[in-house]
N, C-alpha and C. Protein backbone atom coordinates (compact mmCIF):
# COMPACT_ATOMS: atom_id res chain seq x y z
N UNK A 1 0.85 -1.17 0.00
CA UNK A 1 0.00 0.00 0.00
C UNK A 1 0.90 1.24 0.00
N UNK A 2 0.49 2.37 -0.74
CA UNK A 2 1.17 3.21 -0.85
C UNK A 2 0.50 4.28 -0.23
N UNK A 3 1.10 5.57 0.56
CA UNK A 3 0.17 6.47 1.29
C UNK A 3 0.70 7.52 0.67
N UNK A 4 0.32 8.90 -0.17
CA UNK A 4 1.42 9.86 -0.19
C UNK A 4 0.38 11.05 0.56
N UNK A 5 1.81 11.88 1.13
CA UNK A 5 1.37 12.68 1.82
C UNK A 5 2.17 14.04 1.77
N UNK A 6 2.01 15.17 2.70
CA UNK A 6 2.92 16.36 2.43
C UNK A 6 3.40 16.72 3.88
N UNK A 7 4.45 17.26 3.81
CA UNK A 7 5.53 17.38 4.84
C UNK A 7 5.77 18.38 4.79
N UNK A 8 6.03 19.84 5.76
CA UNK A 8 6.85 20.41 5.58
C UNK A 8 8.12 19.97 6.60
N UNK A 9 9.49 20.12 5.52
CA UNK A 9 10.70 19.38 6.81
C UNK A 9 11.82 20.81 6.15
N UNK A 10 12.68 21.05 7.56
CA UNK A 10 13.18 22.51 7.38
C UNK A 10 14.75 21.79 7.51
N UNK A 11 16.08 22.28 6.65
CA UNK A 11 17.00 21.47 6.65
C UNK A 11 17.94 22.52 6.52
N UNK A 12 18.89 22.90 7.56
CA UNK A 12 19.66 23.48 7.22
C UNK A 12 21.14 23.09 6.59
N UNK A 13 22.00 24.17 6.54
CA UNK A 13 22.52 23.47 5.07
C UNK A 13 24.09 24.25 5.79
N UNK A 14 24.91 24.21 6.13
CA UNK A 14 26.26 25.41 5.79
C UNK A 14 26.76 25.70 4.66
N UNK A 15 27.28 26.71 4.60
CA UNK A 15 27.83 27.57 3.37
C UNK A 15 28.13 26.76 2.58
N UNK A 16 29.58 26.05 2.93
CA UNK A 16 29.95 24.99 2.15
C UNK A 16 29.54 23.55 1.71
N UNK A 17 28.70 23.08 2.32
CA UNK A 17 27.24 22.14 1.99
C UNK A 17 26.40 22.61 0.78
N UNK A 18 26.37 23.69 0.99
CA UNK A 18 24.97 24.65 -0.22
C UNK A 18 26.39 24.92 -1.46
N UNK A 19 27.22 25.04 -1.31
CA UNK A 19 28.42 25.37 -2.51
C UNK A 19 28.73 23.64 -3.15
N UNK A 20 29.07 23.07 -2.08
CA UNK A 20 29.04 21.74 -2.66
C UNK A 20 28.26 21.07 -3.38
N UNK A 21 26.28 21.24 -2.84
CA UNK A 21 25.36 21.10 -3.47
C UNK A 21 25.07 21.87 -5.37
N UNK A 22 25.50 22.95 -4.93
CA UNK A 22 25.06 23.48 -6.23
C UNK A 22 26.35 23.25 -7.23
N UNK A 23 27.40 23.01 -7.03
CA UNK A 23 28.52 22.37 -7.78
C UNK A 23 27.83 20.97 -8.20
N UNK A 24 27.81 20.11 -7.98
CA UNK A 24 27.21 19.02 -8.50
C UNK A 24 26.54 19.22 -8.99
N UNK A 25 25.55 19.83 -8.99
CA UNK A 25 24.35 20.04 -9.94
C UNK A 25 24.80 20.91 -10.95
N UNK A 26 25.22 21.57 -10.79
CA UNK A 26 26.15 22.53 -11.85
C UNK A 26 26.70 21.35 -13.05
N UNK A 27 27.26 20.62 -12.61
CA UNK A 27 28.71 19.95 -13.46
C UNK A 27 27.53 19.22 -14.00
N UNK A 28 26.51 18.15 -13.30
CA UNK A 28 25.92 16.98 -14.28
C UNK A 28 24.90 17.83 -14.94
N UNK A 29 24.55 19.23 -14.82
CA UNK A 29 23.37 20.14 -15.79
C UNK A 29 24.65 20.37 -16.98
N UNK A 30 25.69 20.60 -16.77
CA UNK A 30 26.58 21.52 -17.88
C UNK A 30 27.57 20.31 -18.46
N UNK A 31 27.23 18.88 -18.01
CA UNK A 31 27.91 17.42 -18.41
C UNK A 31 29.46 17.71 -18.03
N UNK A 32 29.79 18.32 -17.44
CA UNK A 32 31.10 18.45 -17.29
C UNK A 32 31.47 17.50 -16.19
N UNK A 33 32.66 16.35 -16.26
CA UNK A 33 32.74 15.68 -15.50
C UNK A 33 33.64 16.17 -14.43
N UNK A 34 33.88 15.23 -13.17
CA UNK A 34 34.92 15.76 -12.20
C UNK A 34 36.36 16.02 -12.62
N UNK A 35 36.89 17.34 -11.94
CA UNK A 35 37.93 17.34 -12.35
C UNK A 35 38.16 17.66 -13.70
N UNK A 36 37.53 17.97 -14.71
CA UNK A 36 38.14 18.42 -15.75
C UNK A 36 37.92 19.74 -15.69
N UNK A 37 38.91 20.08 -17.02
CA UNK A 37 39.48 21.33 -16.73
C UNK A 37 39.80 21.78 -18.34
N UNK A 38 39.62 22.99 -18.68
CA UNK A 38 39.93 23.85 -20.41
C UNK A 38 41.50 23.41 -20.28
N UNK A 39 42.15 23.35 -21.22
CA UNK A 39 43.78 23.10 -21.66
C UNK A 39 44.28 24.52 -21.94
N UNK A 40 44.40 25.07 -21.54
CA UNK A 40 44.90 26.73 -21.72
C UNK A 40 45.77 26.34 -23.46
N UNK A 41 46.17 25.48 -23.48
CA UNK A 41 46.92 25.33 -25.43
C UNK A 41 45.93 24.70 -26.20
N UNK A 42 45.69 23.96 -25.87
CA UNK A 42 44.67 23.58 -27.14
C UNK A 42 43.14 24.40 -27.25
N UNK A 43 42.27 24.51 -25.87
CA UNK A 43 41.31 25.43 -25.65
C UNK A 43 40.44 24.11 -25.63
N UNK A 44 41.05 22.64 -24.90
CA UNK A 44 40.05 21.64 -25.10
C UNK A 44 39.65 21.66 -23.71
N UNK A 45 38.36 20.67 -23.50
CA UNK A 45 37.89 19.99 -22.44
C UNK A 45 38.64 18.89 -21.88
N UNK A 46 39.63 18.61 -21.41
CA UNK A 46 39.88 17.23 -20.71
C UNK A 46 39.92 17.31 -19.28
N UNK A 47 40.27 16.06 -18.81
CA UNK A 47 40.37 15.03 -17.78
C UNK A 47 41.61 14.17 -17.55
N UNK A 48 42.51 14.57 -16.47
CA UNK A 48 43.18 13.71 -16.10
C UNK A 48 43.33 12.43 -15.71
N UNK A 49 43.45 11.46 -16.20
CA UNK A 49 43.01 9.75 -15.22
C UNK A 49 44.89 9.62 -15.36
N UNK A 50 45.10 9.03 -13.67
CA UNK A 50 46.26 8.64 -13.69
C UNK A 50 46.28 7.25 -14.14
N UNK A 51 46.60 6.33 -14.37
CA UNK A 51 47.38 5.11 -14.69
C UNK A 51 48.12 4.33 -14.20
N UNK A 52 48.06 2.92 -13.91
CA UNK A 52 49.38 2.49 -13.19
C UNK A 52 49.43 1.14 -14.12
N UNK A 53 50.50 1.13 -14.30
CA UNK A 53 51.71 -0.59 -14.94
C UNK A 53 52.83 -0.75 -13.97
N UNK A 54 53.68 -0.79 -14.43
CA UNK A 54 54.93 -1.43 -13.86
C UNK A 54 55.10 0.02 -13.18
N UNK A 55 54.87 1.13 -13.48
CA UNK A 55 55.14 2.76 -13.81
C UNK A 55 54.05 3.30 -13.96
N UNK A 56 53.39 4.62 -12.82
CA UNK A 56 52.32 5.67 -13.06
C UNK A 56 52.78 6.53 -13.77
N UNK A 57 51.87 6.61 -14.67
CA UNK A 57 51.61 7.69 -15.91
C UNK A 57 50.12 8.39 -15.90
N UNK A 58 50.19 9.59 -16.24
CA UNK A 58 48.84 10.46 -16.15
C UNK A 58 48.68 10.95 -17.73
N UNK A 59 47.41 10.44 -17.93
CA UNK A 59 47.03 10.12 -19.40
C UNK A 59 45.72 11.30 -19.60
N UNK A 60 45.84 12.03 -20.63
CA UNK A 60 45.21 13.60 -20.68
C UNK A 60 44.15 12.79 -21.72
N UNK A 61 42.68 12.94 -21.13
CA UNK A 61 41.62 12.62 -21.88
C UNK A 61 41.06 13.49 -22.07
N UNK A 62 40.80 13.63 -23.72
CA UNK A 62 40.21 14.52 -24.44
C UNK A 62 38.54 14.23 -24.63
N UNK A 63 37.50 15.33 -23.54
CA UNK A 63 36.63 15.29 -23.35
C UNK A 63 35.59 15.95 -25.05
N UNK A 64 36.11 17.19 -24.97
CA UNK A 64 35.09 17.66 -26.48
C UNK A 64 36.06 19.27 -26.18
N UNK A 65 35.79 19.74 -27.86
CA UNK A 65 36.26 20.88 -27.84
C UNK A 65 35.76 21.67 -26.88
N UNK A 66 36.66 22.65 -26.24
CA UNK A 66 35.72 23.79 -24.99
C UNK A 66 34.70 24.54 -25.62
N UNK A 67 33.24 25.26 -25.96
CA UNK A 67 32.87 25.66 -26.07
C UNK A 67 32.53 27.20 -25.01
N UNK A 68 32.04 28.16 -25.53
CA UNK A 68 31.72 29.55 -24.83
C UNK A 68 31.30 29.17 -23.82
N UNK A 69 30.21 28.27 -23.37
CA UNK A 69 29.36 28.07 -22.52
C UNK A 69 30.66 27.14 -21.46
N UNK A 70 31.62 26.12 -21.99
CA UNK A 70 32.40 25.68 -21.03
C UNK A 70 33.27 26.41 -20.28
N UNK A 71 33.77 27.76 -20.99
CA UNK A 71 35.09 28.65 -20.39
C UNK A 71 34.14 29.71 -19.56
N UNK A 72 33.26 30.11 -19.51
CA UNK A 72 31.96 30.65 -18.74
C UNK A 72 32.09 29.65 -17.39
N UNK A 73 31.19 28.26 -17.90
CA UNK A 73 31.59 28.04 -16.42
C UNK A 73 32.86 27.75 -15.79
N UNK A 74 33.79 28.13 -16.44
CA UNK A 74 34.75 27.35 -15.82
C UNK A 74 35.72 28.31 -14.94
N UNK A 75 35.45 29.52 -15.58
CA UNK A 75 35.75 31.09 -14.76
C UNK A 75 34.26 30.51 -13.21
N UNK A 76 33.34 30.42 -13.54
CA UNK A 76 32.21 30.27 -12.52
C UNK A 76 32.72 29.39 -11.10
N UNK A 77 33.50 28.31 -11.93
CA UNK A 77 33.78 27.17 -11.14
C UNK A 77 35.33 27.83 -10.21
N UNK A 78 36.10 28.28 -10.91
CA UNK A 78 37.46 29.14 -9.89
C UNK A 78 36.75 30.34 -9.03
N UNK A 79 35.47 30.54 -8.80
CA UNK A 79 34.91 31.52 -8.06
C UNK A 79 34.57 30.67 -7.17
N UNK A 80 33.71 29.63 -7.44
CA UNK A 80 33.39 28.69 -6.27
C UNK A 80 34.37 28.56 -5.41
N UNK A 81 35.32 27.52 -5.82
CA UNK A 81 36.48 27.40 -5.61
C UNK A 81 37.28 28.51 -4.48
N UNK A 82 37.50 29.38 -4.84
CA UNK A 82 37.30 30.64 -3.83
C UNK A 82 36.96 30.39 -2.45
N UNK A 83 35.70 30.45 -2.92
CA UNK A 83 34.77 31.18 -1.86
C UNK A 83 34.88 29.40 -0.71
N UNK A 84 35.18 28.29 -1.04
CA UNK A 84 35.19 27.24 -0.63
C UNK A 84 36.53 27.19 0.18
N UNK A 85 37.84 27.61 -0.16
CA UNK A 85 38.80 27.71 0.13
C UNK A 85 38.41 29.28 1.52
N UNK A 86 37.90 30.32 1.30
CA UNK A 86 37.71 30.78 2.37
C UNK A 86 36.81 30.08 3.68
N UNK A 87 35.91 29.36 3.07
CA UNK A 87 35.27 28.82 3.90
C UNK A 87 35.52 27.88 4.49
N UNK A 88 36.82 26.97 4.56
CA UNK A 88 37.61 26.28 4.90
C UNK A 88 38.38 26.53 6.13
């Protein structure tokens, strides 16, 4: 049996909880995965994945060309960043 019903429930949040929150939602609305980052030379989207064999190597994955909308957020995202590091 299923009952639905309405709640009000009050949740507070700290600064850096509500920055953390809206970062995630940020990155999977704008598909940008963790950790990647514009290539200041090429002007691409990648992603670092390190690697291990005999020997770690860090292998530069090429996500998609950067577009306007990626270097936008990505100035957005070193503001976060910021304000996270003060709040620290």
């Amino acid at each position: 049996m299923n009952i639905k019903g309405k709640a009000l429930i009050e949740i507070e949040l700290s600064d850096k909880d509500q920055i953390d929150i809206t970062l995630k939602t940020l990155k999977r609305v704008m598909d940008w995965p963790e950790d990647a980052y514009i290539d200041k030379v090429s002007g691409d989207l990648m992603r670092d994945e390190v690697c291990y064999t005999s020997h770690s190597f860090t292998d530069h994955i090429h996500i998609r060309t950067a577009t306007e909308d990626d270097k936008a957020f990505q100035r957005i995202l070193s503001k976060f960043r910021y304000s996270c590091n003060i709040l620290s």
